[in-house]
C-alpha atoms as a PDB file:
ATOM      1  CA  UNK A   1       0.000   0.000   0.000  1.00  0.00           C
ATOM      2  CA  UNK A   2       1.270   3.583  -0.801  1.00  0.00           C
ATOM      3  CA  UNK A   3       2.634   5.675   2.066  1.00  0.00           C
ATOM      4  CA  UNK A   4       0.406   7.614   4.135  1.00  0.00           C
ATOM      5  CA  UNK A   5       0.173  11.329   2.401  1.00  0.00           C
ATOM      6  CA  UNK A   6      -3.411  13.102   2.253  1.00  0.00           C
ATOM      7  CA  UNK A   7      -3.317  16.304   0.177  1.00  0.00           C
ATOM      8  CA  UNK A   8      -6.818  17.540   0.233  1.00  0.00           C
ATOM      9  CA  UNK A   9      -8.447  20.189  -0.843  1.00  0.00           C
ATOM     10  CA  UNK A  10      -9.653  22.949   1.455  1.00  0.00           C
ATOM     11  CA  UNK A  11     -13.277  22.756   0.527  1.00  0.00           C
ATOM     12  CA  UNK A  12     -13.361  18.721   1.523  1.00  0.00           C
ATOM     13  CA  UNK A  13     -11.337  19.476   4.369  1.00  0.00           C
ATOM     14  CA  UNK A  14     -15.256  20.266   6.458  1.00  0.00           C
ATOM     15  CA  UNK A  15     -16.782  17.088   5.104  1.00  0.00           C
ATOM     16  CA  UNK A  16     -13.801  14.277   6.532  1.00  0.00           C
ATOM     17  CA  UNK A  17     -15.251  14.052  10.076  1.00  0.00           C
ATOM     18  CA  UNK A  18     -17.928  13.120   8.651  1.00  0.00           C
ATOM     19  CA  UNK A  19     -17.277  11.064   5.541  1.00  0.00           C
ATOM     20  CA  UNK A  20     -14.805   8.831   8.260  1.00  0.00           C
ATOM     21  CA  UNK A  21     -17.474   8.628  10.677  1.00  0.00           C
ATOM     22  CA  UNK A  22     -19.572   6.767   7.414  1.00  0.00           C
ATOM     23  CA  UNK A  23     -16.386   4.585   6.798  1.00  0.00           C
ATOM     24  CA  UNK A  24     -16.780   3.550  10.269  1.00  0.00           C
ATOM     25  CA  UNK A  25     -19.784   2.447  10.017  1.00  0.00           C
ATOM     26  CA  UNK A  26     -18.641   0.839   7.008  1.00  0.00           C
ATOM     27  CA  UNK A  27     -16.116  -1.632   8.924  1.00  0.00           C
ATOM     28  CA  UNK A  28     -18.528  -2.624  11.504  1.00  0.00           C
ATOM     29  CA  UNK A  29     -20.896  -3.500   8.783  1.00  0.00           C
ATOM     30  CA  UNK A  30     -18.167  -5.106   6.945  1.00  0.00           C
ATOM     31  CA  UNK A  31     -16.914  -6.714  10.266  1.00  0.00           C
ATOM     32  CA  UNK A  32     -20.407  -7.927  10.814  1.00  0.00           C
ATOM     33  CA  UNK A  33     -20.737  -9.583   6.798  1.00  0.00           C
ATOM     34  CA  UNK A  34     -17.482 -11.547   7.991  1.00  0.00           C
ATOM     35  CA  UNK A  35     -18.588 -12.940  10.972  1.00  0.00           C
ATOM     36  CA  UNK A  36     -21.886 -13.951   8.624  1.00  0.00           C
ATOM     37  CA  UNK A  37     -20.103 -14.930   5.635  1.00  0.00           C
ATOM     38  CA  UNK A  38     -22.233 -12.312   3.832  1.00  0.00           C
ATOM     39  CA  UNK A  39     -20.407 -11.984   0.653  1.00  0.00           C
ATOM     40  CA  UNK A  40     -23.145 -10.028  -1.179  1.00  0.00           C
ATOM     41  CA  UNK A  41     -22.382  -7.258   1.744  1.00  0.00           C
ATOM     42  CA  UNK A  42     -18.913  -7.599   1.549  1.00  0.00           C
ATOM     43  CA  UNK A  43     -18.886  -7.113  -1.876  1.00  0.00           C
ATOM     44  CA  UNK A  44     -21.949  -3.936  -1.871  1.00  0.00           C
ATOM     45  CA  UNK A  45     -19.458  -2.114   0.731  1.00  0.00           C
ATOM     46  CA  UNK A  46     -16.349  -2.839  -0.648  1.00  0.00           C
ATOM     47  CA  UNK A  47     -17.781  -1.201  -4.268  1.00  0.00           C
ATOM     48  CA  UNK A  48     -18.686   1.985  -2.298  1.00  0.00           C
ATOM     49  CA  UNK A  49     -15.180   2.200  -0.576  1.00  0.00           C
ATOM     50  CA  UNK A  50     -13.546   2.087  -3.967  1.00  0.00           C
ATOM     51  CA  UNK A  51     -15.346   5.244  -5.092  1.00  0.00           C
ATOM     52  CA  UNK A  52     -15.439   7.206  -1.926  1.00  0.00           C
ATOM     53  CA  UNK A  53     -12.035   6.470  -1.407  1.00  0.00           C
ATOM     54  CA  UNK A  54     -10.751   8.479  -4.741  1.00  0.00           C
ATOM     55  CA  UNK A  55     -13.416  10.550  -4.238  1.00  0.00           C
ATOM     56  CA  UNK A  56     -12.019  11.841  -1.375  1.00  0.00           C
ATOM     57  CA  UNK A  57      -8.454  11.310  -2.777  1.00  0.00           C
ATOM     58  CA  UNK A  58      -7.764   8.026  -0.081  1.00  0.00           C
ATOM     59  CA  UNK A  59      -6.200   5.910  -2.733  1.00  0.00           C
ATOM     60  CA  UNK A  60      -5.401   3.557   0.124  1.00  0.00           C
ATOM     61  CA  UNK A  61      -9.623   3.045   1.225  1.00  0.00           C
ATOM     62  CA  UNK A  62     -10.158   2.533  -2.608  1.00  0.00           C
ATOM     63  CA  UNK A  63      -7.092  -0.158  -2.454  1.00  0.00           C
ATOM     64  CA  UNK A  64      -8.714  -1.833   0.370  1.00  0.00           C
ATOM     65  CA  UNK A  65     -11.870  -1.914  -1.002  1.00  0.00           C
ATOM     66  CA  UNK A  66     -10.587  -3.304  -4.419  1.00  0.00           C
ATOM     67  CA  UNK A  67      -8.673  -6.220  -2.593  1.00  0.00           C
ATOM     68  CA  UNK A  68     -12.083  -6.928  -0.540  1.00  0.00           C
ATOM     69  CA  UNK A  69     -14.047  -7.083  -4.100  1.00  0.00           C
ATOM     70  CA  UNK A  70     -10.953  -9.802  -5.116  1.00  0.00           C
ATOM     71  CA  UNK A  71     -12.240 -11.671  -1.483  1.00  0.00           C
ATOM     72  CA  UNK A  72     -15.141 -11.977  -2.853  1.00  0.00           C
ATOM     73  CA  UNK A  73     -14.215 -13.712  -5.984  1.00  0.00           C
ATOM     74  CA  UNK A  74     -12.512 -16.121  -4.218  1.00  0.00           C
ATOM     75  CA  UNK A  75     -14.400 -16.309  -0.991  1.00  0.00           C
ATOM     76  CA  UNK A  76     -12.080 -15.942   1.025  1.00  0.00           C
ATOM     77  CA  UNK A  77     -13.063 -14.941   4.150  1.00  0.00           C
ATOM     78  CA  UNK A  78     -10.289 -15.432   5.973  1.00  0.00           C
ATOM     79  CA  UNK A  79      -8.585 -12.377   4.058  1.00  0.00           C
ATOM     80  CA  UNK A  80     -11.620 -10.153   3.876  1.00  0.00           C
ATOM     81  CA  UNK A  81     -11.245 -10.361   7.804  1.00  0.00           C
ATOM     82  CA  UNK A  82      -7.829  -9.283   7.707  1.00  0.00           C
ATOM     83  CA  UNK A  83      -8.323  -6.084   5.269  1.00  0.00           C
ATOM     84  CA  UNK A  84     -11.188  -4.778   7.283  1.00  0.00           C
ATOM     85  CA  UNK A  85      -8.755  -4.525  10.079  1.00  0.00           C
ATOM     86  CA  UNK A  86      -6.344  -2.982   7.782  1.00  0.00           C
ATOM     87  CA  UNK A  87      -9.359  -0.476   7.441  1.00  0.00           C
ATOM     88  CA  UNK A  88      -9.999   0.360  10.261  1.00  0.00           C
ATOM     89  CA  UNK A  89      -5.894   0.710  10.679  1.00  0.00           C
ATOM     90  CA  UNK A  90      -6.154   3.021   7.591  1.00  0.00           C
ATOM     91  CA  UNK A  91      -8.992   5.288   9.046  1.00  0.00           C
ATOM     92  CA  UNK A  92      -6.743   5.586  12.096  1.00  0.00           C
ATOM     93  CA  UNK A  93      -4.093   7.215  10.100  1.00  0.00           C
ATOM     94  CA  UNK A  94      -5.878   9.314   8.260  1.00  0.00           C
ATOM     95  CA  UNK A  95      -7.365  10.595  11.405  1.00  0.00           C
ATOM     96  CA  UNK A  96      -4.007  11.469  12.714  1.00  0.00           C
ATOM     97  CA  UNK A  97      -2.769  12.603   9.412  1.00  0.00           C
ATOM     98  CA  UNK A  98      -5.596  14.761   8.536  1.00  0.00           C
ATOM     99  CA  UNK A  99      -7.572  16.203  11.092  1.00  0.00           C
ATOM    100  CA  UNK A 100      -4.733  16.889  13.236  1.00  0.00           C
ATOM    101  CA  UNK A 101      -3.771  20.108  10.758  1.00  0.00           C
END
Protein backbone atom coordinates (compact mmCIF):
# COMPACT_ATOMS: atom_id res chain seq x y z
CA UNK A 1 0.00 0.00 0.00
CA UNK A 2 1.27 3.58 -0.80
CA UNK A 3 2.63 5.68 2.07
CA UNK A 4 0.41 7.61 4.13
CA UNK A 5 0.17 11.33 2.40
CA UNK A 6 -3.41 13.10 2.25
CA UNK A 7 -3.32 16.30 0.18
CA UNK A 8 -6.82 17.54 0.23
CA UNK A 9 -8.45 20.19 -0.84
CA UNK A 10 -9.65 22.95 1.45
CA UNK A 11 -13.28 22.76 0.53
CA UNK A 12 -13.36 18.72 1.52
CA UNK A 13 -11.34 19.48 4.37
CA UNK A 14 -15.26 20.27 6.46
CA UNK A 15 -16.78 17.09 5.10
CA UNK A 16 -13.80 14.28 6.53
CA UNK A 17 -15.25 14.05 10.08
CA UNK A 18 -17.93 13.12 8.65
CA UNK A 19 -17.28 11.06 5.54
CA UNK A 20 -14.80 8.83 8.26
CA UNK A 21 -17.47 8.63 10.68
CA UNK A 22 -19.57 6.77 7.41
CA UNK A 23 -16.39 4.59 6.80
CA UNK A 24 -16.78 3.55 10.27
CA UNK A 25 -19.78 2.45 10.02
CA UNK A 26 -18.64 0.84 7.01
CA UNK A 27 -16.12 -1.63 8.92
CA UNK A 28 -18.53 -2.62 11.50
CA UNK A 29 -20.90 -3.50 8.78
CA UNK A 30 -18.17 -5.11 6.95
CA UNK A 31 -16.91 -6.71 10.27
CA UNK A 32 -20.41 -7.93 10.81
CA UNK A 33 -20.74 -9.58 6.80
CA UNK A 34 -17.48 -11.55 7.99
CA UNK A 35 -18.59 -12.94 10.97
CA UNK A 36 -21.89 -13.95 8.62
CA UNK A 37 -20.10 -14.93 5.63
CA UNK A 38 -22.23 -12.31 3.83
CA UNK A 39 -20.41 -11.98 0.65
CA UNK A 40 -23.15 -10.03 -1.18
CA UNK A 41 -22.38 -7.26 1.74
CA UNK A 42 -18.91 -7.60 1.55
CA UNK A 43 -18.89 -7.11 -1.88
CA UNK A 44 -21.95 -3.94 -1.87
CA UNK A 45 -19.46 -2.11 0.73
CA UNK A 46 -16.35 -2.84 -0.65
CA UNK A 47 -17.78 -1.20 -4.27
CA UNK A 48 -18.69 1.98 -2.30
CA UNK A 49 -15.18 2.20 -0.58
CA UNK A 50 -13.55 2.09 -3.97
CA UNK A 51 -15.35 5.24 -5.09
CA UNK A 52 -15.44 7.21 -1.93
CA UNK A 53 -12.03 6.47 -1.41
CA UNK A 54 -10.75 8.48 -4.74
CA UNK A 55 -13.42 10.55 -4.24
CA UNK A 56 -12.02 11.84 -1.37
CA UNK A 57 -8.45 11.31 -2.78
CA UNK A 58 -7.76 8.03 -0.08
CA UNK A 59 -6.20 5.91 -2.73
CA UNK A 60 -5.40 3.56 0.12
CA UNK A 61 -9.62 3.04 1.22
CA UNK A 62 -10.16 2.53 -2.61
CA UNK A 63 -7.09 -0.16 -2.45
CA UNK A 64 -8.71 -1.83 0.37
CA UNK A 65 -11.87 -1.91 -1.00
CA UNK A 66 -10.59 -3.30 -4.42
CA UNK A 67 -8.67 -6.22 -2.59
CA UNK A 68 -12.08 -6.93 -0.54
CA UNK A 69 -14.05 -7.08 -4.10
CA UNK A 70 -10.95 -9.80 -5.12
CA UNK A 71 -12.24 -11.67 -1.48
CA UNK A 72 -15.14 -11.98 -2.85
CA UNK A 73 -14.21 -13.71 -5.98
CA UNK A 74 -12.51 -16.12 -4.22
CA UNK A 75 -14.40 -16.31 -0.99
CA UNK A 76 -12.08 -15.94 1.03
CA UNK A 77 -13.06 -14.94 4.15
CA UNK A 78 -10.29 -15.43 5.97
CA UNK A 79 -8.58 -12.38 4.06
CA UNK A 80 -11.62 -10.15 3.88
CA UNK A 81 -11.25 -10.36 7.80
CA UNK A 82 -7.83 -9.28 7.71
CA UNK A 83 -8.32 -6.08 5.27
CA UNK A 84 -11.19 -4.78 7.28
CA UNK A 85 -8.76 -4.53 10.08
CA UNK A 86 -6.34 -2.98 7.78
CA UNK A 87 -9.36 -0.48 7.44
CA UNK A 88 -10.00 0.36 10.26
CA UNK A 89 -5.89 0.71 10.68
CA UNK A 90 -6.15 3.02 7.59
CA UNK A 91 -8.99 5.29 9.05
CA UNK A 92 -6.74 5.59 12.10
CA UNK A 93 -4.09 7.22 10.10
CA UNK A 94 -5.88 9.31 8.26
CA UNK A 95 -7.37 10.60 11.41
CA UNK A 96 -4.01 11.47 12.71
CA UNK A 97 -2.77 12.60 9.41
CA UNK A 98 -5.60 14.76 8.54
CA UNK A 99 -7.57 16.20 11.09
CA UNK A 100 -4.73 16.89 13.24
CA UNK A 101 -3.77 20.11 10.76
Amino acid sequence: MRQHEYPIPDLLLESIPGYLERKDQDALDLESAVQRNDFSTIQTISHKLIGSGASYGFANISELGNLLQKTCASKDIQEASTLVQSLRQELIQIRKSVLSH
